[in-house]
Protein backbone atom coordinates (compact mmCIF):
# COMPACT_ATOMS: atom_id res chain seq x y z
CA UNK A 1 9.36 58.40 -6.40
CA UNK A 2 7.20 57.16 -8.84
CA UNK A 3 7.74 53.49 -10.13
CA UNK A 4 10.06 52.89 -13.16
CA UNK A 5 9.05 51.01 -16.43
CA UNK A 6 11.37 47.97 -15.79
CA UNK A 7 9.59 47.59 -12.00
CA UNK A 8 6.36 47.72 -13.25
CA UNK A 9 7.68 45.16 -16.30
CA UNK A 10 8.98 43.24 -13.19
CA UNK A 11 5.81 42.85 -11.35
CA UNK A 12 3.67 42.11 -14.65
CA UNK A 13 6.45 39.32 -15.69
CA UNK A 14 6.09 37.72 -12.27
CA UNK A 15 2.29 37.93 -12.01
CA UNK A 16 0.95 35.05 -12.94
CA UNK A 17 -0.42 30.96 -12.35
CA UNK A 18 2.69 28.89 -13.57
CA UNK A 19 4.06 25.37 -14.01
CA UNK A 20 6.73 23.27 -14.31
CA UNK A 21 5.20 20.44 -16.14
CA UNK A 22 7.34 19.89 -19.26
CA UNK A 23 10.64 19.83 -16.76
CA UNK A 24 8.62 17.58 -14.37
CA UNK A 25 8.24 15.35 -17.14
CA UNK A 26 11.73 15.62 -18.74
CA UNK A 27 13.34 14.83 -14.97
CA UNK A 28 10.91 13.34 -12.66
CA UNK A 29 13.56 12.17 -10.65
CA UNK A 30 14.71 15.69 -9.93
CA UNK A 31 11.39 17.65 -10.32
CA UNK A 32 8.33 17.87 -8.91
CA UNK A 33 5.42 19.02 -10.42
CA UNK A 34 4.14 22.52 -9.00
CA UNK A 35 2.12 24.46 -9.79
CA UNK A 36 3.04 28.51 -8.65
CA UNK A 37 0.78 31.38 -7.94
CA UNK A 38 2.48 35.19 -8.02
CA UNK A 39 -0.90 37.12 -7.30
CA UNK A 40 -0.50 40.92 -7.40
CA UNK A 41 -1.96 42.44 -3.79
CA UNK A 42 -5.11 43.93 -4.24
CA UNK A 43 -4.47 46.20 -1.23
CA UNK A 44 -1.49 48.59 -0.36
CA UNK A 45 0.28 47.50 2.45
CA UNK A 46 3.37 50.09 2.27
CA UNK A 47 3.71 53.31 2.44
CA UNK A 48 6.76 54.00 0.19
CA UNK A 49 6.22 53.07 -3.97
CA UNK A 50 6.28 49.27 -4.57
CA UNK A 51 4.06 46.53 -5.79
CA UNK A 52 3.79 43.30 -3.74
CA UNK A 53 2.64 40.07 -4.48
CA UNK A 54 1.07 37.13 -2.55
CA UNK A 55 3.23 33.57 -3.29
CA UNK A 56 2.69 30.09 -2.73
CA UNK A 57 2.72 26.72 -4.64
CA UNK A 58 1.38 23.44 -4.84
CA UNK A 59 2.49 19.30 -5.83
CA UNK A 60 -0.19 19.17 -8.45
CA UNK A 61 -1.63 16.51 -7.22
CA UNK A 62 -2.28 18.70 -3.73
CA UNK A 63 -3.51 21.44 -5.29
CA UNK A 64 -5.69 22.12 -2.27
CA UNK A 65 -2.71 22.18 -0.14
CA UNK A 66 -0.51 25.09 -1.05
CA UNK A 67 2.89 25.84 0.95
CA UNK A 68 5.56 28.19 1.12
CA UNK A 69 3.42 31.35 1.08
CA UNK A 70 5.03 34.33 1.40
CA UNK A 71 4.85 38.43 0.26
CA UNK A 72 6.99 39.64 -2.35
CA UNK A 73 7.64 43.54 -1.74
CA UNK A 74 9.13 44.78 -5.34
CA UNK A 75 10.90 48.46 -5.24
CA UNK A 76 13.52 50.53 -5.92
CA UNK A 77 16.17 50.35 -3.40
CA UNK A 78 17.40 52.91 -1.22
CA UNK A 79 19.73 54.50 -3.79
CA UNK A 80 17.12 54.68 -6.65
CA UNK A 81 19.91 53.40 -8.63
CA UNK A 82 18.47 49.44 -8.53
CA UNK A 83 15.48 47.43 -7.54
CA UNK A 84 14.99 45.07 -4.96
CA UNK A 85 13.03 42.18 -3.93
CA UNK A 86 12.31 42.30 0.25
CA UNK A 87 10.69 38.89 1.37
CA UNK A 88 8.38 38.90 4.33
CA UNK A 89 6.39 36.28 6.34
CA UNK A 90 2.62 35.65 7.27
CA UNK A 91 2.24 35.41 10.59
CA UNK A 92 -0.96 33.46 10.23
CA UNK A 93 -0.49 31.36 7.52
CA UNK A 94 -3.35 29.06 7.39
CA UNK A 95 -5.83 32.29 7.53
CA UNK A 96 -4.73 32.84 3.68
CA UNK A 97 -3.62 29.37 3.12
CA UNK A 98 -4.98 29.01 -1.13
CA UNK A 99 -5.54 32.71 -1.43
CA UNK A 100 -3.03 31.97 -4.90
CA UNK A 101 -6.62 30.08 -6.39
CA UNK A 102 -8.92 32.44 -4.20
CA UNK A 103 -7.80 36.27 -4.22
CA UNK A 104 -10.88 37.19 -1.99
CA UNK A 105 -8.50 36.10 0.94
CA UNK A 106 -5.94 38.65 0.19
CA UNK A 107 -8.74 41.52 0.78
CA UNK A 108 -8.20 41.11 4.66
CA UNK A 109 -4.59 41.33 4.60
CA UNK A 110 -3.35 44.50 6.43
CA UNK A 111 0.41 45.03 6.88
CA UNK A 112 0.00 44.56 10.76
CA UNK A 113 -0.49 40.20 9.34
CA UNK A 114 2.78 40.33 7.78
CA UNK A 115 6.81 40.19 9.38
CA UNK A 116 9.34 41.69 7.90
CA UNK A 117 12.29 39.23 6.54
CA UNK A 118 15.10 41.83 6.77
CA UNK A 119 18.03 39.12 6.22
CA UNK A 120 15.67 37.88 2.87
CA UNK A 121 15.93 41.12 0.42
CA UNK A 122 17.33 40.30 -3.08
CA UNK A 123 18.87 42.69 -5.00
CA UNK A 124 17.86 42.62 -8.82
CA UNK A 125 19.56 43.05 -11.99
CA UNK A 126 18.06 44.16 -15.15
CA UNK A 127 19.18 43.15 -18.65
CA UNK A 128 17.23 44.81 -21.39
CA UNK A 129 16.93 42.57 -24.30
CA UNK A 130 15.26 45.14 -26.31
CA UNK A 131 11.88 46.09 -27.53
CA UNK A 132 10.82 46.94 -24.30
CA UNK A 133 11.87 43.51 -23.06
CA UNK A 134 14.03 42.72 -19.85
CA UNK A 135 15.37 39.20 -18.30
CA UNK A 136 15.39 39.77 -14.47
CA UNK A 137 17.85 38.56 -12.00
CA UNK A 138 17.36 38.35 -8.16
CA UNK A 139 19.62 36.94 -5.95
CA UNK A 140 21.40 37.37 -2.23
CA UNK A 141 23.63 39.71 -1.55
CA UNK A 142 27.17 38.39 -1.11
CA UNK A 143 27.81 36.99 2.63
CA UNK A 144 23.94 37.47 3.24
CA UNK A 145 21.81 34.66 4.82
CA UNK A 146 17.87 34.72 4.44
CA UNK A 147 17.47 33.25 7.88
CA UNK A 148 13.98 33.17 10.35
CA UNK A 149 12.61 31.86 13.11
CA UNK A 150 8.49 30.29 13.04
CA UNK A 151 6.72 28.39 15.55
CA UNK A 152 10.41 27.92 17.76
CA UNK A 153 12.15 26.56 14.62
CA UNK A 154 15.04 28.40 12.50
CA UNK A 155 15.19 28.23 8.99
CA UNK A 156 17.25 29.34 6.28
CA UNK A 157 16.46 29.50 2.64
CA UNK A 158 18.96 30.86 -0.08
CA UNK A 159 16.70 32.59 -2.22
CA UNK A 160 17.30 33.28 -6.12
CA UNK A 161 15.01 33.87 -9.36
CA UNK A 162 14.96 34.64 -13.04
CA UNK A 163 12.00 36.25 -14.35
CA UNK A 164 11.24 36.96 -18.41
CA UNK A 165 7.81 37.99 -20.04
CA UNK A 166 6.68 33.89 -19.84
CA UNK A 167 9.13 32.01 -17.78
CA UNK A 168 10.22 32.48 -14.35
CA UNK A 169 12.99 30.18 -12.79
CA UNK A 170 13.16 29.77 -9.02
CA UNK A 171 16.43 28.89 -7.07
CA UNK A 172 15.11 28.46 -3.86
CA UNK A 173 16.98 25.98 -1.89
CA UNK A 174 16.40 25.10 1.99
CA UNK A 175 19.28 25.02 3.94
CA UNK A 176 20.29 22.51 7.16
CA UNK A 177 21.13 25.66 9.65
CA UNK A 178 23.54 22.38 11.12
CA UNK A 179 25.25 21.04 8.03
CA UNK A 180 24.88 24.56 5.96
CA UNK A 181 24.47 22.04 3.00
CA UNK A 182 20.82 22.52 0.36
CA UNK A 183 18.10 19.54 1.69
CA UNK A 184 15.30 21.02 -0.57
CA UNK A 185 14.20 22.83 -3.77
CA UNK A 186 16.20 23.60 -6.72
CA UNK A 187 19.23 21.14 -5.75
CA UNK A 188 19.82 20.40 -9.59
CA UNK A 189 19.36 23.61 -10.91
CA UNK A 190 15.93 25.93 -10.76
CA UNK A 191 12.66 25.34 -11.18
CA UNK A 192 11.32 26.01 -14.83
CA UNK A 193 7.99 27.72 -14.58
CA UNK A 194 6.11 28.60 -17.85
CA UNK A 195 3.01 31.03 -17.35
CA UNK A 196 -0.55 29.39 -17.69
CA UNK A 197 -2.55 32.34 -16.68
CA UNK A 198 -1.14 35.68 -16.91
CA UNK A 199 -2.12 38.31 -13.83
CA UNK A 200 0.09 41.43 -15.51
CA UNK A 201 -3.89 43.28 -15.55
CA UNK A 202 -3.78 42.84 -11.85
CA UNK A 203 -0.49 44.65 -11.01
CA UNK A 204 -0.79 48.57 -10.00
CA UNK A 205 0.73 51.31 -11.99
């Protein structure tokens, strides 16, 4: 299968350095500032057609201490009919801990570094706005939990994202695997990330 024109749009909205700064200032109460890095692989890790990127963000005044990394496997789903978004997990984080700012990292990553997430797969709609432009939307499926177990802890995240050609809004929310309730992330609504530096050159296909 070869990839379609709204995956590959996909991958080249999402591929990018963004912030949040005008939100951050507009709510500081409610919003951090982060800064985000979607970095297009520079190596295949999967066999069937896809395009993943590398994750992970930053308080702005960390910057040197990124969190939340993560592989975002982008593809056409099973049926051909839709895409999907399938999550997976480093399983030695601090070996590519600020590859977002330093892409050499991400030339040693082989798929035998990463875990599958299969709980954390998003299913994506397309709307085409016209003019070869598309708004994105990824979210859960219905009664699905992205849950996972690292380092003897479980953890459950209810994943969720927008994505246009210079905006991308994340509803990621961390949930209490006790209460079931949202104790992090986009608890007032998502996070409003503006492109800074675009990556689209860097996606394949």
């Amino acid at each position: 299968m070869t990839l379609s024109p709204e995956l590959i749009a996909l991958a080249k909205y999402m591929a990018g350095e963004f912030d949040n700064r005008e939100q951050a200032l507009a709510e500081p109460a409610w919003y951090v500032h982060l800064r985000l890095w979607q970095r297009p692989l520079p190596v295949p890790l999967f066999s069937e057609p896809s395009i993943a990127l590398f994750a992970e963000q930053a308080n702005v005044l960390n910057l040197d201490k990124p969190y939340r990394p993560r592989i975002v496997q982008l593809r056409h789903s099973a049926s051909g009919s839709g895409l999907e978004a399938q999550y997976y997990m480093l399983r030695d984080i601090a070996a590519f801990q600020g590859a977002g700012s330093n892409p050499d990292l991400l030339g040693k990553l082989t798929s035998e570094q990463i875990q599958l997430l299969p709980t954390c797969k998003l299913s994506v709609t397309v709307q085409d706005l016209g003019a070869k432009s598309y708004r994105f939307r990824a979210s859960l499926p219905a009664g699905t939990r992205c849950c996972f177990a690292y380092e003897g802890q479980n953890y459950q995240v209810e994943l969720g994202f927008e994505a246009l050609a210079e905006e991308f809004l994340s509803y990621d929310k961390g949930i209490s695997p006790t209460t079931g309730k949202a104790i992090w992330g986009a608890l007032m609504g998502p996070f409003k990330f503006v492109k800074r530096e675009d990556l689209a050159s860097e996606v394949l296909g």
